[in-house]
N, C-alpha and C. Protein backbone atom coordinates (compact mmCIF):
# COMPACT_ATOMS: atom_id res chain seq x y z
N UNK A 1 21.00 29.48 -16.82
CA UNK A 1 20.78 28.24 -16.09
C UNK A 1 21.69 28.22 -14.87
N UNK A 2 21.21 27.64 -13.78
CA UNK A 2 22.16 27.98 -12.61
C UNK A 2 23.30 26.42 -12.76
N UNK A 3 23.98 27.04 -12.78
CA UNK A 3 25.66 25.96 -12.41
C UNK A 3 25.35 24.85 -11.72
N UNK A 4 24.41 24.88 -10.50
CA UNK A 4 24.35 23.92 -9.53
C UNK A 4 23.70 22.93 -10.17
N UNK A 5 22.91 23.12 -10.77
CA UNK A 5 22.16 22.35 -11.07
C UNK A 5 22.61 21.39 -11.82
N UNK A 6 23.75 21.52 -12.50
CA UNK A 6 24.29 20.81 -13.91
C UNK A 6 25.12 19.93 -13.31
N UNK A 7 26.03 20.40 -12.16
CA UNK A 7 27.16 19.36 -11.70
C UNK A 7 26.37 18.59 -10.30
N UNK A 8 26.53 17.60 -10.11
CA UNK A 8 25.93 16.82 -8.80
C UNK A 8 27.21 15.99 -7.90
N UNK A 9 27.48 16.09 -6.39
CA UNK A 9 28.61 15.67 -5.82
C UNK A 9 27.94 14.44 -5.24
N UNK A 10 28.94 13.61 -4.61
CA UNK A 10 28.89 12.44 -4.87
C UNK A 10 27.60 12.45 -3.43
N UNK A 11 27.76 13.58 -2.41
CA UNK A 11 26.72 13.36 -1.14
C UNK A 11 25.34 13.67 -2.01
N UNK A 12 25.09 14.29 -2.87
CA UNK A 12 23.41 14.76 -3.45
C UNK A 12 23.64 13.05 -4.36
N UNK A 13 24.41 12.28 -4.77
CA UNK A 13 23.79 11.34 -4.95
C UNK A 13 23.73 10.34 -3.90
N UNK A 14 24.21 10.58 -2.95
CA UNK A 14 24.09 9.33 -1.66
C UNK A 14 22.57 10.08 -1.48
N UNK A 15 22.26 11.29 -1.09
CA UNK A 15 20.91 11.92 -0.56
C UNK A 15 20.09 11.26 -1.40
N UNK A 16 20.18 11.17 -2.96
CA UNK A 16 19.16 11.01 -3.57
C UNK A 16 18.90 9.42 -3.34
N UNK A 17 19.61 8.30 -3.13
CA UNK A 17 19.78 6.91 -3.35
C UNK A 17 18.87 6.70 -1.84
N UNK A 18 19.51 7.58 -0.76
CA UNK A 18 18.59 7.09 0.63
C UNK A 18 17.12 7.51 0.64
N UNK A 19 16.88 8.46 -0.33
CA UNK A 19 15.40 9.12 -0.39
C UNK A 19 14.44 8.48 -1.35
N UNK A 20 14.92 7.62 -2.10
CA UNK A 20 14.54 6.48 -2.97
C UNK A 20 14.27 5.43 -2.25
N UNK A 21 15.25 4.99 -1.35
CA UNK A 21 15.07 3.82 -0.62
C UNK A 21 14.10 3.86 0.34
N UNK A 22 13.93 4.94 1.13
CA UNK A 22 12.87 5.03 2.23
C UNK A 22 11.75 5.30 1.39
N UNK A 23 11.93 5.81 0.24
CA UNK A 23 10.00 5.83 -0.82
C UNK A 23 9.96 4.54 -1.18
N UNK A 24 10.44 3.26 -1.33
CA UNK A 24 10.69 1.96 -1.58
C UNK A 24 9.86 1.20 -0.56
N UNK A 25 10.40 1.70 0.54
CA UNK A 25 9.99 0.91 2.07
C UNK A 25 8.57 1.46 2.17
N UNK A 26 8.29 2.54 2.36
CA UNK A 26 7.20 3.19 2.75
C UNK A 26 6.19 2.95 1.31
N UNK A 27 6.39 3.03 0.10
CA UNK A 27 5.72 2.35 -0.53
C UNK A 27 4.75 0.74 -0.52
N UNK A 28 6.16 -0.10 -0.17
CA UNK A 28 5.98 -1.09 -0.33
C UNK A 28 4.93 -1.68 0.86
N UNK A 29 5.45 -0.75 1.53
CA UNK A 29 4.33 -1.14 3.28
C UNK A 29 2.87 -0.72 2.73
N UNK A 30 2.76 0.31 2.29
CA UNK A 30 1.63 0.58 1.56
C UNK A 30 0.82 -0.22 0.90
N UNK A 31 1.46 -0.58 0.16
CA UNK A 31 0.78 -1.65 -0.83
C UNK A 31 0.59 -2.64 -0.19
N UNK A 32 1.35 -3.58 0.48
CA UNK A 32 1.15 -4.77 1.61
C UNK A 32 -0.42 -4.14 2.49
N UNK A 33 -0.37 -3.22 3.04
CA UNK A 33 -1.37 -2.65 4.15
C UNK A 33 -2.89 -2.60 3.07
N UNK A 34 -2.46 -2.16 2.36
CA UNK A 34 -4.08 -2.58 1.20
C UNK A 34 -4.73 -3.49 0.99
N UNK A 35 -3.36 -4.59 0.33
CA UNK A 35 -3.58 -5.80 -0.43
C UNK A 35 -4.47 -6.58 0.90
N UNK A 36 -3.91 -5.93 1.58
CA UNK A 36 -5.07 -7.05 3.25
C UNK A 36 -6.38 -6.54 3.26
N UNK A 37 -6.57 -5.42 3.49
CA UNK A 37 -7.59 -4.27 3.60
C UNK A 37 -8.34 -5.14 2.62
N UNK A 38 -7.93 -5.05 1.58
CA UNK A 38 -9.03 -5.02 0.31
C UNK A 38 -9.19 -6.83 0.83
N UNK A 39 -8.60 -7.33 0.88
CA UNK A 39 -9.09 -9.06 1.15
C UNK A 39 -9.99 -9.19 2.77
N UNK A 40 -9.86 -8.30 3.53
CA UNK A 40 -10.63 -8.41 4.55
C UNK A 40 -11.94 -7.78 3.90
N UNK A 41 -12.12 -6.86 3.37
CA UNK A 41 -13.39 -6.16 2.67
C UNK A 41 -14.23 -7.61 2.02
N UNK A 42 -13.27 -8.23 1.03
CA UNK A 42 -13.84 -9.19 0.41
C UNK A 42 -14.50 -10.15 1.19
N UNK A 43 -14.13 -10.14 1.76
CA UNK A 43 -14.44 -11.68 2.77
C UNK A 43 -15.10 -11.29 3.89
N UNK A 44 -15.68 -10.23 4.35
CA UNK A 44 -16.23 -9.70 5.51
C UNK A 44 -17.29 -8.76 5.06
N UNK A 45 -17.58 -8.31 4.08
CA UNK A 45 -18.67 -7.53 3.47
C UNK A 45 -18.95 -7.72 2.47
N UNK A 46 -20.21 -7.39 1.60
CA UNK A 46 -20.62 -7.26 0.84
C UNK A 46 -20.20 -6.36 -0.58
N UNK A 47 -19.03 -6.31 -0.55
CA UNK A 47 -18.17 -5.54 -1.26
C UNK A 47 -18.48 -6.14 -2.44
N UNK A 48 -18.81 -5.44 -3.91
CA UNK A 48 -18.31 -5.92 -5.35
C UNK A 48 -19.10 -7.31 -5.22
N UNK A 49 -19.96 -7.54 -4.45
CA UNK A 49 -20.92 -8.56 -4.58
C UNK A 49 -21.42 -8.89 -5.75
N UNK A 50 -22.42 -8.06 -6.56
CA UNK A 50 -22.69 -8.35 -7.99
C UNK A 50 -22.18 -8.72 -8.88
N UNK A 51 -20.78 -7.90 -8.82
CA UNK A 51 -20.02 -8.32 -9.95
C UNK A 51 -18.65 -9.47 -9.58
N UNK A 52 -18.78 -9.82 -8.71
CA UNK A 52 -17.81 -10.82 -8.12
C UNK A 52 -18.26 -11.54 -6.87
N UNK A 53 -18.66 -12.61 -7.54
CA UNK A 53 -19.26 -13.74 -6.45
C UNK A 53 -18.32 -15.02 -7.07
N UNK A 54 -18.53 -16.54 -5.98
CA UNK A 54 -18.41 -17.79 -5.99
C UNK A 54 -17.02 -17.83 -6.58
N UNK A 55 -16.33 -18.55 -7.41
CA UNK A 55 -14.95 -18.70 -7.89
C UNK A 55 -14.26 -17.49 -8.08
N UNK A 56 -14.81 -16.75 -8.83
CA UNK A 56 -14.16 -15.51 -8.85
C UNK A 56 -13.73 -14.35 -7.97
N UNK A 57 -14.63 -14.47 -6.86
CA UNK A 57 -14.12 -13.87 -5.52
C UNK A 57 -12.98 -14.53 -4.79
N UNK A 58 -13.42 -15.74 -4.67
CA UNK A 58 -12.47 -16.50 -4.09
C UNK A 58 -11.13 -16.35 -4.55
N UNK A 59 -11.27 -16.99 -6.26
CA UNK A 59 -9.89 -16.62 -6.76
C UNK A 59 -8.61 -15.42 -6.33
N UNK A 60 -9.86 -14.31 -6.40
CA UNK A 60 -9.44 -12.66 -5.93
C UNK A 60 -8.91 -12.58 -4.96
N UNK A 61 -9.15 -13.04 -4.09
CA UNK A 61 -8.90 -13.11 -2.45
C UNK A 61 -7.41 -13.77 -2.36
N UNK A 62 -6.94 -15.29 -3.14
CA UNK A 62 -5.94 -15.96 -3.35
C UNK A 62 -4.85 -15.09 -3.46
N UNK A 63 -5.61 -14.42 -4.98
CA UNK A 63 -4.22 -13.89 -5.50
C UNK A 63 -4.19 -12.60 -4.76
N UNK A 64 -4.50 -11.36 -4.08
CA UNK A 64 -4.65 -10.54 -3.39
C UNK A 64 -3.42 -11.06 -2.08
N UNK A 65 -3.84 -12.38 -1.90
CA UNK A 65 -3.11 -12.54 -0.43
C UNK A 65 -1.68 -13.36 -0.21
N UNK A 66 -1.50 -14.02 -2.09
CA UNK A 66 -0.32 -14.35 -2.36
C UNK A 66 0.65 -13.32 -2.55
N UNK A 67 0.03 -12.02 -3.32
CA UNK A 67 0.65 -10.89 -3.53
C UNK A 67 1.44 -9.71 -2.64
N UNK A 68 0.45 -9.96 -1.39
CA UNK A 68 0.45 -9.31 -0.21
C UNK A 68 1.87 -9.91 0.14
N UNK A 69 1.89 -11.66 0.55
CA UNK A 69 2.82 -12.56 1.19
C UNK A 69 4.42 -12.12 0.15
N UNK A 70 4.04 -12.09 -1.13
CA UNK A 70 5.03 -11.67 -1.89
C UNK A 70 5.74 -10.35 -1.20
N UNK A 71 5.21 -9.20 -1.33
CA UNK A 71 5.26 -7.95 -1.55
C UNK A 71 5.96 -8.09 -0.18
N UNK A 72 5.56 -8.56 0.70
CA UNK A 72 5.86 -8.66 2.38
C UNK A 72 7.22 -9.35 2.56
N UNK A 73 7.71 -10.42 1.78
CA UNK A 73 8.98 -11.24 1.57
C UNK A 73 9.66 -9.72 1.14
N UNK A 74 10.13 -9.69 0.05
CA UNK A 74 10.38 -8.48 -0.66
C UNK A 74 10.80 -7.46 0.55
N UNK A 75 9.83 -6.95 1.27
CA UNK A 75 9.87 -6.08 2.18
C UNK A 75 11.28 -6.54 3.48
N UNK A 76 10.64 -7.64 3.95
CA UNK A 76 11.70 -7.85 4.55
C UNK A 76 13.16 -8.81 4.27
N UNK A 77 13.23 -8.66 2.87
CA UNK A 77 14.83 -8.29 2.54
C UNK A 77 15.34 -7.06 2.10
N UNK A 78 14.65 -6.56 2.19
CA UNK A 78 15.00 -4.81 1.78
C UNK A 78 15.52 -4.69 3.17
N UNK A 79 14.28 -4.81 4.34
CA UNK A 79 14.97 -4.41 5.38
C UNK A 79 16.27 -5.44 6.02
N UNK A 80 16.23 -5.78 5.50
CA UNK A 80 17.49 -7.41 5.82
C UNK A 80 18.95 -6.51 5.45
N UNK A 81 18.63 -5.67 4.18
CA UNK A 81 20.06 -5.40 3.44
C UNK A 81 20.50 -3.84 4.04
N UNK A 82 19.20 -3.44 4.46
CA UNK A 82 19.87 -2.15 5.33
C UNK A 82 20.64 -2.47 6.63
């Protein structure tokens, strides 16, 4: 087994903590950039029509765009604390 691998210095854990954090950010933008996508789909096309019409679309759309507003808060205190 190689040696290196077993002991870790304190910079491979700063490396690993900043490479977490930017998959955090870039995640999270991700998911925000969807959660819209998919609510503009809803509400602008004929998307999932059959199986989701009248309250239940609507509903979808709510929580889709509360989630988004969430996910987006979130986002910018992440970037607040860097």
């Amino acid at each position: 087994m190689n040696p290196r691998l077993m002991f870790y210095s304190f910079g491979d854990f700063f490396l690993i903590a900043m490479w977490f954090k930017n998959f955090t950010l870039i995640t999270t933008g991700f998911i925000v950039i969807m959660c819209l996508v998919m609510v503009y789909f809803m509400l602008f096309t004929d998307l999932m029509i059959e199986t989701m019409n009248g309250t239940k679309r609507i509903a979808f759309i709510v929580v889709m765009l509360i989630y988004a507003a969430f996910r987006s808060y979130r986002l910018y205190k992440l970037l607040q604390n860097n």
